[in-house]
Protein backbone atom coordinates (compact mmCIF):
# COMPACT_ATOMS: atom_id res chain seq x y z
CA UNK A 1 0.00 0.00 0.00
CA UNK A 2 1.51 3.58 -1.28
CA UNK A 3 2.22 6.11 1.32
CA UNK A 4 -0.02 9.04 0.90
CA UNK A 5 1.30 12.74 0.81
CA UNK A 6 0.21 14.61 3.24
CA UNK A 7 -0.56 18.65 4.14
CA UNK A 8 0.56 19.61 7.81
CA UNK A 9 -0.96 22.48 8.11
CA UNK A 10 0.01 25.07 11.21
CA UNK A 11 -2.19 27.78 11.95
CA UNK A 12 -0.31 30.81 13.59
CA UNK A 13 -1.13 34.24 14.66
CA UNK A 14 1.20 36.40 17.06
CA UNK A 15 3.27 32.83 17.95
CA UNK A 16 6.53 33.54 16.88
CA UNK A 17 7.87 32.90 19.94
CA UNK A 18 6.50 29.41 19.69
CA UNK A 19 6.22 28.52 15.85
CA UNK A 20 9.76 27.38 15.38
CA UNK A 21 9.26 24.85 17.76
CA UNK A 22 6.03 23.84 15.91
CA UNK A 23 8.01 23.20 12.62
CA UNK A 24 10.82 21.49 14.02
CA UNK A 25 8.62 19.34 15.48
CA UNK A 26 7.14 18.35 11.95
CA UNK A 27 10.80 18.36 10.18
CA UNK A 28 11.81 15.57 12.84
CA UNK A 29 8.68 13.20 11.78
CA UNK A 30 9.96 9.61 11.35
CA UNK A 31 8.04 9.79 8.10
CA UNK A 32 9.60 10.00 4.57
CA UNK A 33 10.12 13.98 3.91
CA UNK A 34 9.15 13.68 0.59
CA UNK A 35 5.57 12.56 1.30
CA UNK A 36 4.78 15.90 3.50
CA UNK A 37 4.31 19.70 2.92
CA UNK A 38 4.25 21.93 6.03
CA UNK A 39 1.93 24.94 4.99
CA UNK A 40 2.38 27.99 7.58
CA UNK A 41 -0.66 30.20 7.33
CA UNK A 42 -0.01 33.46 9.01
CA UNK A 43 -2.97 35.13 10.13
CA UNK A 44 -1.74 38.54 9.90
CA UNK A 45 0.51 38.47 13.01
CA UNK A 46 2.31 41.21 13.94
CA UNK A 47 5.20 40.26 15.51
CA UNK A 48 8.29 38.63 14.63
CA UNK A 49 6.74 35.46 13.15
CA UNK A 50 8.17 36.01 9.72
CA UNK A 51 11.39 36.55 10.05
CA UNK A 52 11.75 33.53 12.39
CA UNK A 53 10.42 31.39 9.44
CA UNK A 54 12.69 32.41 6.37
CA UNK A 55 15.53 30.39 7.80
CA UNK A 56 13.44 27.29 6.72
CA UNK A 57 13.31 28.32 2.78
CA UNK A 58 11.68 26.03 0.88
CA UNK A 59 11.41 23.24 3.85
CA UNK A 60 7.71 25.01 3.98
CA UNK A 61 5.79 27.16 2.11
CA UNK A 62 4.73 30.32 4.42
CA UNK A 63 1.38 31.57 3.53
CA UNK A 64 0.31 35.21 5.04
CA UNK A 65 -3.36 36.94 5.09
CA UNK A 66 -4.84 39.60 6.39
CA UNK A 67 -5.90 38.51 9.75
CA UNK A 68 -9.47 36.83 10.08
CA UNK A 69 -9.24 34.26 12.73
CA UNK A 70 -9.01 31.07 12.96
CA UNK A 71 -11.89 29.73 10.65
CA UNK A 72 -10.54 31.98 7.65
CA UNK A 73 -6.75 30.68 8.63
CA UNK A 74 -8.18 26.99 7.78
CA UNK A 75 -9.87 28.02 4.45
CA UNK A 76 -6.77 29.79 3.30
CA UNK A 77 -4.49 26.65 4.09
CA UNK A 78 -6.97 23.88 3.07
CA UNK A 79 -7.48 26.15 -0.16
CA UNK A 80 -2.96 25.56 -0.86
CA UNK A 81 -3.22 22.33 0.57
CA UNK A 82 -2.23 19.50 -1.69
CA UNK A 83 -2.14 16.12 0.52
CA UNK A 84 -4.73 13.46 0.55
CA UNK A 85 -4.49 14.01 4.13
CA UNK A 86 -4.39 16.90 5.66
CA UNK A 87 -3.14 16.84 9.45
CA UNK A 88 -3.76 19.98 11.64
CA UNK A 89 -1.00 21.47 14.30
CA UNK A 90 -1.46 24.84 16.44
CA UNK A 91 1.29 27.19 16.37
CA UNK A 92 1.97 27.17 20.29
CA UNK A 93 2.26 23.23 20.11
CA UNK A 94 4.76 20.22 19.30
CA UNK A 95 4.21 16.95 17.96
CA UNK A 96 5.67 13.71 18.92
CA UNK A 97 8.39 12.07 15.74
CA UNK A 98 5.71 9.02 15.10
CA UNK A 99 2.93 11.19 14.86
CA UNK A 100 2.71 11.51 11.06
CA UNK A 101 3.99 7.73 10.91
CA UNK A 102 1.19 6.51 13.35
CA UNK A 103 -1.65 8.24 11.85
CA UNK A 104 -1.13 7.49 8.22
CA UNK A 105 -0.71 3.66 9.23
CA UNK A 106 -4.10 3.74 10.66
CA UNK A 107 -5.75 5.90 7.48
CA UNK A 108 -4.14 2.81 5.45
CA UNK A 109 -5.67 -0.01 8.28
CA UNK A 110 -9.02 2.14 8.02
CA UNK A 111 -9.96 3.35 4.10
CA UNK A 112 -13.39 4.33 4.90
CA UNK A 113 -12.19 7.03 7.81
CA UNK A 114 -12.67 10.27 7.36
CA UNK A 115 -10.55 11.52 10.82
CA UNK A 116 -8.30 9.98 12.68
CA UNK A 117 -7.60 12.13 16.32
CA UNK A 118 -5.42 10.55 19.36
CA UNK A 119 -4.07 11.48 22.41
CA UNK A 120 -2.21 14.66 23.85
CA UNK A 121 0.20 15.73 26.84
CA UNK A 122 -0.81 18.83 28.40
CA UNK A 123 2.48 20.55 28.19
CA UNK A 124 3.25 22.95 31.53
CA UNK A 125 6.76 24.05 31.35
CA UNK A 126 8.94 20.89 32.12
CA UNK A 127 6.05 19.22 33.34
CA UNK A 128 3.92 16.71 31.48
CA UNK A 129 0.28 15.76 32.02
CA UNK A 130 -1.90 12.95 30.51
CA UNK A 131 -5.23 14.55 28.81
CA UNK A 132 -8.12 13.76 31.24
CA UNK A 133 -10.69 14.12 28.21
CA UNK A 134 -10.27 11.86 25.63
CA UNK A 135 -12.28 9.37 25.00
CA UNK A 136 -11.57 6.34 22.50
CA UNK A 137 -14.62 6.15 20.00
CA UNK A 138 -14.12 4.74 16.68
CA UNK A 139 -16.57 4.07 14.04
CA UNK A 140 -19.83 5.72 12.79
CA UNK A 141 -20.52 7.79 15.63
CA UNK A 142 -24.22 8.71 15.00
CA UNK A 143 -25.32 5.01 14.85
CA UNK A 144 -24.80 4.99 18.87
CA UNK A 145 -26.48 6.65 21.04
CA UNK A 146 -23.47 6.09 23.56
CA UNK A 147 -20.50 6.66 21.15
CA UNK A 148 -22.38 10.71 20.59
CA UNK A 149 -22.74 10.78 24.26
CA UNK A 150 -19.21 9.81 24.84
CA UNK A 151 -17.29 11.54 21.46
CA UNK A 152 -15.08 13.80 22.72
CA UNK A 153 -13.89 17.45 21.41
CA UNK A 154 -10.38 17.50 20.99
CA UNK A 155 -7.89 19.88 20.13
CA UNK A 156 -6.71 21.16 16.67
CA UNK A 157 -3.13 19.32 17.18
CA UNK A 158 -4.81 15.92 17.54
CA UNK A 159 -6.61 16.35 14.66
CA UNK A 160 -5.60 14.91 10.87
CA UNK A 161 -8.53 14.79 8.17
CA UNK A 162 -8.84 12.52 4.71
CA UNK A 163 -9.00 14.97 2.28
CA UNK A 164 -12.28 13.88 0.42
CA UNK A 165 -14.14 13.52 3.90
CA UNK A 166 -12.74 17.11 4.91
CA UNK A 167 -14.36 19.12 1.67
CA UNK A 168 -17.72 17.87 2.82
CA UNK A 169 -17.24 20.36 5.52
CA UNK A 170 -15.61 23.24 3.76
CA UNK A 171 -15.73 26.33 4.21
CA UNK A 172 -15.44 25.94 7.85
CA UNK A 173 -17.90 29.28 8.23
CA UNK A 174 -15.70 32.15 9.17
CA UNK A 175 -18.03 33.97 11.64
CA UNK A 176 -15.54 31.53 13.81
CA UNK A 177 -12.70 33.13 14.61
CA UNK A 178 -11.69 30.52 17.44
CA UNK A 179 -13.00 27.19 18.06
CA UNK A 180 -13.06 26.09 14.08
CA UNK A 181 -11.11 22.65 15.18
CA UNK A 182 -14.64 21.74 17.26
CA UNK A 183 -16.78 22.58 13.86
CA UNK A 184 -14.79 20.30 12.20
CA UNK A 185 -14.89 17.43 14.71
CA UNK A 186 -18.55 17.97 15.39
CA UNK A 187 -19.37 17.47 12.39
CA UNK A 188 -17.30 14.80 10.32
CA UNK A 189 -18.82 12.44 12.43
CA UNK A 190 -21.45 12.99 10.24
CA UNK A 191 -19.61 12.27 6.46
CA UNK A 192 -17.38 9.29 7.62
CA UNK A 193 -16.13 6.99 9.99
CA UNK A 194 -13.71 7.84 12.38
CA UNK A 195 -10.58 6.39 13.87
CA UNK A 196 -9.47 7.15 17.99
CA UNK A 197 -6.15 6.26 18.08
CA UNK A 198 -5.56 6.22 22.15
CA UNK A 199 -1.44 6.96 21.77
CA UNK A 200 0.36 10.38 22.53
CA UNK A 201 1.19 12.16 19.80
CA UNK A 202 1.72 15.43 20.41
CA UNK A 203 2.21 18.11 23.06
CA UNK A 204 -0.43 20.91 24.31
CA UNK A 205 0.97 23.49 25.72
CA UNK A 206 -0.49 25.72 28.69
CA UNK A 207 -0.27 28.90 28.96
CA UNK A 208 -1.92 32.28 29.41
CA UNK A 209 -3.99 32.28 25.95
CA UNK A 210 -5.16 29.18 25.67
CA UNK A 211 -8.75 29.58 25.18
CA UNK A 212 -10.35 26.74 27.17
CA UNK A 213 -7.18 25.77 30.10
CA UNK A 214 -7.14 28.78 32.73
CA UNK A 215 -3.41 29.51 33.82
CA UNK A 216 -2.52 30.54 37.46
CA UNK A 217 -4.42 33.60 37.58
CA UNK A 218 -7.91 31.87 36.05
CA UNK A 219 -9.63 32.67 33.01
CA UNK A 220 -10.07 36.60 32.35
CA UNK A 221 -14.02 37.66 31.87
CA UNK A 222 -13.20 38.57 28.47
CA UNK A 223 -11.91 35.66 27.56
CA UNK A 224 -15.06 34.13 29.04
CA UNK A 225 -17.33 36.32 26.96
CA UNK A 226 -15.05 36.08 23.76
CA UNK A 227 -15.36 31.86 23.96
CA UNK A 228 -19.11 31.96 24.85
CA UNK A 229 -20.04 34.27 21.79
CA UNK A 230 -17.80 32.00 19.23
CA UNK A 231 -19.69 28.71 20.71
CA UNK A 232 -22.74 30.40 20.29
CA UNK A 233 -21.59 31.09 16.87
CA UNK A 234 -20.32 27.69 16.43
CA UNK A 235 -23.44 25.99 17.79
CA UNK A 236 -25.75 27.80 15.65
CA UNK A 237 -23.20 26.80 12.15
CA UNK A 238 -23.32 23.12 13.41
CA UNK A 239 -27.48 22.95 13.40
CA UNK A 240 -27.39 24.76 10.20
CA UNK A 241 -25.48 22.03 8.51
CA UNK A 242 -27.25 19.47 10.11
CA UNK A 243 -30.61 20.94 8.90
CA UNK A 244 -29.35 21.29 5.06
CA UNK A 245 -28.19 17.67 5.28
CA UNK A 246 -31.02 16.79 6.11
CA UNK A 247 -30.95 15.64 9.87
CA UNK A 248 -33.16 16.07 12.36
CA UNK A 249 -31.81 18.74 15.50
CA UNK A 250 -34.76 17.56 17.57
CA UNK A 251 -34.32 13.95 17.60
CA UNK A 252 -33.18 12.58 21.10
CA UNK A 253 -29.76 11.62 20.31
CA UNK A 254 -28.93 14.66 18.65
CA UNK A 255 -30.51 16.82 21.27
CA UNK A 256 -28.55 15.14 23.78
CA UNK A 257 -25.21 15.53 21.45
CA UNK A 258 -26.04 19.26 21.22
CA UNK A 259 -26.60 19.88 24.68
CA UNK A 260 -23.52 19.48 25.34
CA UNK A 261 -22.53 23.08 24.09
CA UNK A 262 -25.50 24.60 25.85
CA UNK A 263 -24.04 22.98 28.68
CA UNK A 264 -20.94 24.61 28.39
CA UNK A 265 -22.37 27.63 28.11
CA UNK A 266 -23.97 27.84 31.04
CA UNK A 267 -21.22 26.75 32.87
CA UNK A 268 -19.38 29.49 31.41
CA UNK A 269 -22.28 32.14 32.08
CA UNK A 270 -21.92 31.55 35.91
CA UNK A 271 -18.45 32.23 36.33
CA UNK A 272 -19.73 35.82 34.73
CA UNK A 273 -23.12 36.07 36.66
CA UNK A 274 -23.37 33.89 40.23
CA UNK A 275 -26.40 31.52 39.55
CA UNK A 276 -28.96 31.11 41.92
CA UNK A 277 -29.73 27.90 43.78
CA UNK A 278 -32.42 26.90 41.82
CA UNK A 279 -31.17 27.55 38.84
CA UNK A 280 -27.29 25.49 39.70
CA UNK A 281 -29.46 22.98 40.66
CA UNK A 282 -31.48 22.83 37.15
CA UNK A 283 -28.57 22.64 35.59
CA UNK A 284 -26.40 20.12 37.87
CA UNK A 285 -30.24 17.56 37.53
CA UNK A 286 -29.96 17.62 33.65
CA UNK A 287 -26.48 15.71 33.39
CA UNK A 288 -27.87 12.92 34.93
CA UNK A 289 -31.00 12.85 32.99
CA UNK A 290 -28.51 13.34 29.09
CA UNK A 291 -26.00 11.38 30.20
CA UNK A 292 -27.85 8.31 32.33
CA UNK A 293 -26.43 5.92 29.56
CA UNK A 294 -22.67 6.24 29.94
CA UNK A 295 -22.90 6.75 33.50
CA UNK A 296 -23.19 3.76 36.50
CA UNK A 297 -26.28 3.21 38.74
CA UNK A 298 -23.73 4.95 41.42
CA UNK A 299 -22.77 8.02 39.02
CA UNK A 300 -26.14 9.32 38.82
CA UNK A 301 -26.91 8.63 42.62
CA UNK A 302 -23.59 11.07 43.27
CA UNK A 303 -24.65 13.25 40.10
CA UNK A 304 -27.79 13.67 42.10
CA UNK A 305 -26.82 14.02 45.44
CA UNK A 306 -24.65 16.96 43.70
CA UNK A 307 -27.91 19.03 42.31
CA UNK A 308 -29.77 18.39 45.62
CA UNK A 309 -26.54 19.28 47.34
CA UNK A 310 -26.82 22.73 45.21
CA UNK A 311 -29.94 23.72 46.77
CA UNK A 312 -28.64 23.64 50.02
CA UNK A 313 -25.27 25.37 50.00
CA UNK A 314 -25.36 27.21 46.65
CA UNK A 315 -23.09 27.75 43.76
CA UNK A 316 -20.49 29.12 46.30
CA UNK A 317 -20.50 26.23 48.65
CA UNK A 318 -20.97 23.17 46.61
CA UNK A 319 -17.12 22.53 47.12
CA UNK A 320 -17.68 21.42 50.31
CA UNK A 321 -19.86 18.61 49.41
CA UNK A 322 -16.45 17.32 47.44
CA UNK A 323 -14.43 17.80 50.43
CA UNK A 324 -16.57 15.63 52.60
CA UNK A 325 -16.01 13.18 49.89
CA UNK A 326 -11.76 13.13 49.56
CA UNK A 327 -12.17 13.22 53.34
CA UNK A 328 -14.53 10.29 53.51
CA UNK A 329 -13.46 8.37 50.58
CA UNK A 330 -13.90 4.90 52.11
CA UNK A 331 -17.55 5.83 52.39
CA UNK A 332 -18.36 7.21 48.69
CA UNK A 333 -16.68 4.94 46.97
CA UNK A 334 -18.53 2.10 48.85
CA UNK A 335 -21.87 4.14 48.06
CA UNK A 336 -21.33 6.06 44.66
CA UNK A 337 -18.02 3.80 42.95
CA UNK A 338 -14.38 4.26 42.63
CA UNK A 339 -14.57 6.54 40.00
CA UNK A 340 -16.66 9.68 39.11
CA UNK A 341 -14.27 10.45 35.97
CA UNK A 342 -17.14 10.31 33.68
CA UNK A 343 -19.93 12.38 34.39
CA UNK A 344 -17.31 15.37 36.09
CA UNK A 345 -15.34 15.32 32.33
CA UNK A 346 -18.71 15.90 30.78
CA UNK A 347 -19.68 18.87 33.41
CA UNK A 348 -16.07 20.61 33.44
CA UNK A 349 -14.26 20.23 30.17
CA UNK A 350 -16.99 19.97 27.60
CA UNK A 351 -14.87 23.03 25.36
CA UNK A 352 -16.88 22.66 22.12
């Protein structure tokens, strides 16, 4: 079976201080150099971003436009790309040498996939983390009520398309200046298999701009208004393409999939406006009631116990209900199960 070429494709905007990193990363690829192109789109930075590139010559092929966000970065790459794959890395991140090896080798294994995503380190400084949100789910998503509840949304480094699957999608609608990676990986799902390959491939790094991981000092409110307007933005492009191809938004497993975003948005509203109790616990009672089906009988008794534990101390106060629990662990885990991974992924990283 041939190799096929492939389009890396690194989205950049103000990173020059990271993007060099970003490219070596690709140039080390145990994969042959002749079957890859590394496109740089440059959003219209204004720093030093390309004079750090021209040392690189024709190793990759630096593409600059007027800036437009993240959505209209895509378009402009996908437009120059030439691979049959196309394989997606932010500017501010590093992948691991077998990535490229590792995720053609399952496109081969798997002809019908449209997407292949995998696993990431969350990248602090010196210090490594394991991603706490993927979730391996393989196959034609929509068929399962459980694999939609389950899919996760994971991060634009992860992420490496076939081409043919990919134009199904395209334009990526360019009202979304952030969060275009989760339009894409909503909605393949939706033209093609997928592939979850559960290895670590690249590296995420933290730090203060990341959209959806806070740094030291939290999450600013206007980066907590900027994120909610683009996933309003982005929910209301991912119905619209569901109702021209012709599904049904008010089905029950696609009302549960969606939910997940107004989910998130709440979530994010209350860090901008303190709920009150009844309406935390309206929103703490409906994860249960989505999710029931990937959660245990002792999940949704604790997922309960939570939103009834809301109406009692508040929004403010709900933390103490955990701390009784890490200081009476013998006793929840023999009531509500060793692990409550599951339902608190879907409640605190849902960043679609």
């Amino acid at each position: 079976m041939s190799t096929p070429f492939v389009s890396v494709l690194i989205d950049s905007y103000n990173y020059g201080h990271y993007v060099e990193e970003a490219v070596e990363s690709v140039l080390a690829q145990d994969f042959p150099r002749e079957q890859f192109e590394i496109l740089v789109v440059d959003d219209g930075s204004t720093d030093d971003t390309a004079e750090r590139l021209e040392k690189y010559g024709n190793a990759i092929r630096y593409l600059r436009k007027p800036n437009g966000g993240q959505a209209s970065a895509f378009n402009f790459g996908f437009a120059a790309a030439r691979g049959e794959i196309v394989a997606l890395l932010d500017a501010d991140d590093l992948w691991l040498p077998d990535k490229l090896r590792r995720i053609c080798e399952t496109f081969e294994k798997n002809p019908g996939a449209g997407m292949v995503y995998h696993r990431t380190h969350l990248w602090r400084g010196e210090q490594l983390e394991d991603d706490s949100y993927f979730v391996d789910v393989s196959g034609r998503v929509p068929e399962s009520r459980v694999s939609l509840l389950c899919y996760p949304m994971v991060g634009t480094s992860c992420l490496a398309f076939r081409r043919n699957s990919l134009n199904k999608l395209l334009p990526v609608p360019e009202a979304l200046r952030s969060q275009a990676d989760a339009y894409l990986t909503a909605l393949i799902i939706f033209v093609s298999p997928i592939v979850a390959l559960p290895e670590f491939l690249a590296k995420y790094r933290i730090h203060a701009t990341n959209l959806f991981q806070s740094g030291k000092g939290g999450t600013s409110l206007d980066a907590i208004e900027h994120r909610m307007a683009m996933r309003a933005a982005l929910l209301a492009e991912i119905r619209a393409w569901l109702e021209r191809n012709v599904r049904n938004v008010a089905s029950r497993d696609l009302g549960a999939y969606l939910k997940q975003w107004t989910k998130a948005q709440e979530l994010d509203s209350f860090e901008l406006h303190k709920p009150g109790r009844w309406q935390y616990f309206r929103h703490l009672f409906e994860f249960p009631r989505i999710y029931a089906e990937i959660m245990s009988r002792r999940h949704r008794a604790y997922a309960y116990v939570r939103a009834f534990g809301a109406l009692v101390l508040g929004y403010d106060h709900l933390y103490l209900l955990e701390t009784l629990r890490t200081r009476y662990k013998g006793f929840f885990r023999k009531s509500f199960g060793r692990s409550l991974a599951s339902e608190e992924r879907k409640e605190v990283a849902m960043d679609g």
